[in-house]
Protein backbone atom coordinates (compact mmCIF):
# COMPACT_ATOMS: atom_id res chain seq x y z
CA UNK A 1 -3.97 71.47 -48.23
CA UNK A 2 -6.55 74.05 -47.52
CA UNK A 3 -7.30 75.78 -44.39
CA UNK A 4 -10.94 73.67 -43.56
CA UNK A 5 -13.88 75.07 -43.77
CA UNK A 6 -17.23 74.01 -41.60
CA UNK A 7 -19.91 72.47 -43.36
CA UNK A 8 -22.19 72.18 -39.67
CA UNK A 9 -21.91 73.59 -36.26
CA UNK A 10 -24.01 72.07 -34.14
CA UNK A 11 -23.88 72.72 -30.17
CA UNK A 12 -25.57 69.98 -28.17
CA UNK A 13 -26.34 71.07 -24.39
CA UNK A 14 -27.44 67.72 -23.28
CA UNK A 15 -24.09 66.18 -24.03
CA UNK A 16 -22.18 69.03 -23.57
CA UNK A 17 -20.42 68.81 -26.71
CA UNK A 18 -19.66 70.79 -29.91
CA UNK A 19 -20.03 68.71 -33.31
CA UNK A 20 -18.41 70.58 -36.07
CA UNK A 21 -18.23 68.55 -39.51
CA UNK A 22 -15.38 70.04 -42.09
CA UNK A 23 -16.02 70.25 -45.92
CA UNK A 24 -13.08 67.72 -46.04
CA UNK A 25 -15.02 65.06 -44.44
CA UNK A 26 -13.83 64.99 -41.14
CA UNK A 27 -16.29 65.62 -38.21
CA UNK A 28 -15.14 66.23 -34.50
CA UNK A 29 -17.40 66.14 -31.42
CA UNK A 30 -15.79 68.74 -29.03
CA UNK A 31 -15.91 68.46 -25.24
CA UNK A 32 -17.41 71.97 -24.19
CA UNK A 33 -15.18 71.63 -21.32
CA UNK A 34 -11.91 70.79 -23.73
CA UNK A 35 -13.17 73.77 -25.57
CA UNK A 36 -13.14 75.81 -22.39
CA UNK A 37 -10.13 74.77 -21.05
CA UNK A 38 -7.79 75.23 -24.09
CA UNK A 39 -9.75 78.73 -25.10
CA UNK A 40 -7.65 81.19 -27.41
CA UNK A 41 -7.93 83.92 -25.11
CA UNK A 42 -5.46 86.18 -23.29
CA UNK A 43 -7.33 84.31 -19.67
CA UNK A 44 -6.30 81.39 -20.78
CA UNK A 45 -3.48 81.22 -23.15
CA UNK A 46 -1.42 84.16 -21.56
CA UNK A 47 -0.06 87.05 -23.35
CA UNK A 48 2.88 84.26 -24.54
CA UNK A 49 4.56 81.04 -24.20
CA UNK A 50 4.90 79.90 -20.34
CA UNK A 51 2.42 82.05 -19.70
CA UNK A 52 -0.65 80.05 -19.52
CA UNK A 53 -3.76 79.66 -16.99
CA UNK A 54 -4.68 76.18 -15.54
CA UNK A 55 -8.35 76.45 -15.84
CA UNK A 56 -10.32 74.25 -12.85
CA UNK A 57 -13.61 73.23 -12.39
CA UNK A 58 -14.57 73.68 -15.65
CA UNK A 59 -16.36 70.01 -15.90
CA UNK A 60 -20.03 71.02 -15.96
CA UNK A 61 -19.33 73.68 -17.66
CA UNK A 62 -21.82 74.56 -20.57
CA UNK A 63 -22.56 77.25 -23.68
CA UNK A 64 -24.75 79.87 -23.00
CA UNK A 65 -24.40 80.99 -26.83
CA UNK A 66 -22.56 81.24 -29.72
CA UNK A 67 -21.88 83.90 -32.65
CA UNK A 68 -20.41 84.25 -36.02
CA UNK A 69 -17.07 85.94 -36.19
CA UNK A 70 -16.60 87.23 -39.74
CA UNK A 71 -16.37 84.07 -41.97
CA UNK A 72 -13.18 82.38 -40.24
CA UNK A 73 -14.30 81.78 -36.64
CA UNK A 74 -17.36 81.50 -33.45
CA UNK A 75 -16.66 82.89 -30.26
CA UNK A 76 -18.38 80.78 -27.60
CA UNK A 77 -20.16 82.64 -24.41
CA UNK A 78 -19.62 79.89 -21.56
CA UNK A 79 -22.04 79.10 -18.48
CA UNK A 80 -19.17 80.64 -16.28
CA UNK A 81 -19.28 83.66 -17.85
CA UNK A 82 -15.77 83.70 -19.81
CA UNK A 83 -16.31 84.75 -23.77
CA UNK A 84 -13.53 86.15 -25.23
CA UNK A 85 -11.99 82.99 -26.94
CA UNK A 86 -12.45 83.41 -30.66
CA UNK A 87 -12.14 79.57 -32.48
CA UNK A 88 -10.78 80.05 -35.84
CA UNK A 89 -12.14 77.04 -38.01
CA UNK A 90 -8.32 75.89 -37.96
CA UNK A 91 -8.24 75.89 -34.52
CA UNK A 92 -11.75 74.26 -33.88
CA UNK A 93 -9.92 71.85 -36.38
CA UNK A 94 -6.93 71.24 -34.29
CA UNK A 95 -8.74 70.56 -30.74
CA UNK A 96 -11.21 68.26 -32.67
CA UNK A 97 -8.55 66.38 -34.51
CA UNK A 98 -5.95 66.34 -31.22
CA UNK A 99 -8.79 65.76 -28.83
CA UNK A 100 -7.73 62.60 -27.33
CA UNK A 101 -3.71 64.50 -26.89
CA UNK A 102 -4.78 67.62 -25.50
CA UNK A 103 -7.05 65.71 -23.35
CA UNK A 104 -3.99 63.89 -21.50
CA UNK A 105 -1.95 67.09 -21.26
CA UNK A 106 -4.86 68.74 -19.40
CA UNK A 107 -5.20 65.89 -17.21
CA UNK A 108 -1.32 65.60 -16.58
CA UNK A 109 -1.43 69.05 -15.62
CA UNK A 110 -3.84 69.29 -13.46
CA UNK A 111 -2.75 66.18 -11.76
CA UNK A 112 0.86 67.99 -11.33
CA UNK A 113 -1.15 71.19 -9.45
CA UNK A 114 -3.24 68.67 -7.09
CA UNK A 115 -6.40 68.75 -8.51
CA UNK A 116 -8.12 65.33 -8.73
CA UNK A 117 -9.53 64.50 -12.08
CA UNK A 118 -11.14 66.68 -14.51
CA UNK A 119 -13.47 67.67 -11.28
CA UNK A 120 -11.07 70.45 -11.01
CA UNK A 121 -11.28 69.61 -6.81
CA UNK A 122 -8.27 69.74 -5.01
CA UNK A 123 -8.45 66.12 -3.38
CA UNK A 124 -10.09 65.30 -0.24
CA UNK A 125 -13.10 68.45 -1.16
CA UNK A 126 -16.45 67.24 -0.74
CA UNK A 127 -18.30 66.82 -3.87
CA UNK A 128 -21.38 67.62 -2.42
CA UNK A 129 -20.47 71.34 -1.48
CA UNK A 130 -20.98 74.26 -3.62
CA UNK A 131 -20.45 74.29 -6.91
CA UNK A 132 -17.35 75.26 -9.09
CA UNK A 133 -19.58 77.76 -11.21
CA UNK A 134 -19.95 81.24 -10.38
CA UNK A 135 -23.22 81.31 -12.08
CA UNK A 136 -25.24 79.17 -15.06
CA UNK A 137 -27.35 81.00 -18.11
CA UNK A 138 -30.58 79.67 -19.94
CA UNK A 139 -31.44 79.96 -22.84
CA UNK A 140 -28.09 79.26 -25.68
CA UNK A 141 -29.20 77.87 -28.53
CA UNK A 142 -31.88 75.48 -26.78
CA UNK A 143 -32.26 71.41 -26.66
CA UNK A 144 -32.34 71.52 -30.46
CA UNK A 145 -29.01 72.95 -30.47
CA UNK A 146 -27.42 75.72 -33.58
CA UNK A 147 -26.54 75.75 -36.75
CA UNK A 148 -24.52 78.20 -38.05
């Protein structure tokens, strides 16, 4: 099989999600916070196996932007600041195609470290205190969303 390509890349603020539609047919609609919390980057991933980062409070989390990387990948600038995940098409692939998987490991594991849902709250925290985000951007690629 060939390594898929993107035919559309659209990022949808409103819904917080990440459509991406593959020139083999299939079409994904990515959780940003799924996106966020299983970045390729060193913050989350680790520098190696055992090594990874649970990420919390990542539910309202949003894209700021996106850009190009060369012809094989985006890298994502998040409303919390983090943007040094790069999402090779095979990998944007992968998280759409394994969503519903990778969604159930995340939640196991952040069930095993106390947290209560995907609220990223350890239980019994007030969901009416501060917020989880360090700070929220404008601007992105707007209501109408990007295509790249």
């Amino acid at each position: 099989m060939s390594k898929p390509v993107p035919t559309g890349l659209t990022v949808h603020n409103k819904s917080k999600v990440l459509d991406v539609e593959f020139n083999d047919g299939a079409s994904f609609s990515i959780p940003f916070e799924l996106l966020r919390v299983y970045s390729p980057s060193a913050e989350v991933m680790g520098h190696g196996p055992g090594q990874e980062v649970l990420q919390v409070g990542k539910r309202d989390v949003g894209i700021a932007g996106i850009e190009p990387v060369g012809n094989y990948a985006v890298q994502p600038t998040f409303s919390d600041g983090h943007n040094t995940g790069i999402f090779t098409w095979e990998y944007l692939y992968k998280l759409g195609s394994q969503k519903d998987v990778l969604w159930a490991g995340y939640m196991d594991r952040l069930h095993a470290s106390g947290f209560d849902g995907d609220s990223g709250r350890e239980p019994g925290v007030s969901l009416t205190g501060p917020s989880t985000q360090a700070h929220t951007h404008g601007g992105g690629c707007g209501s109408g969303g990007c295509k790249h």
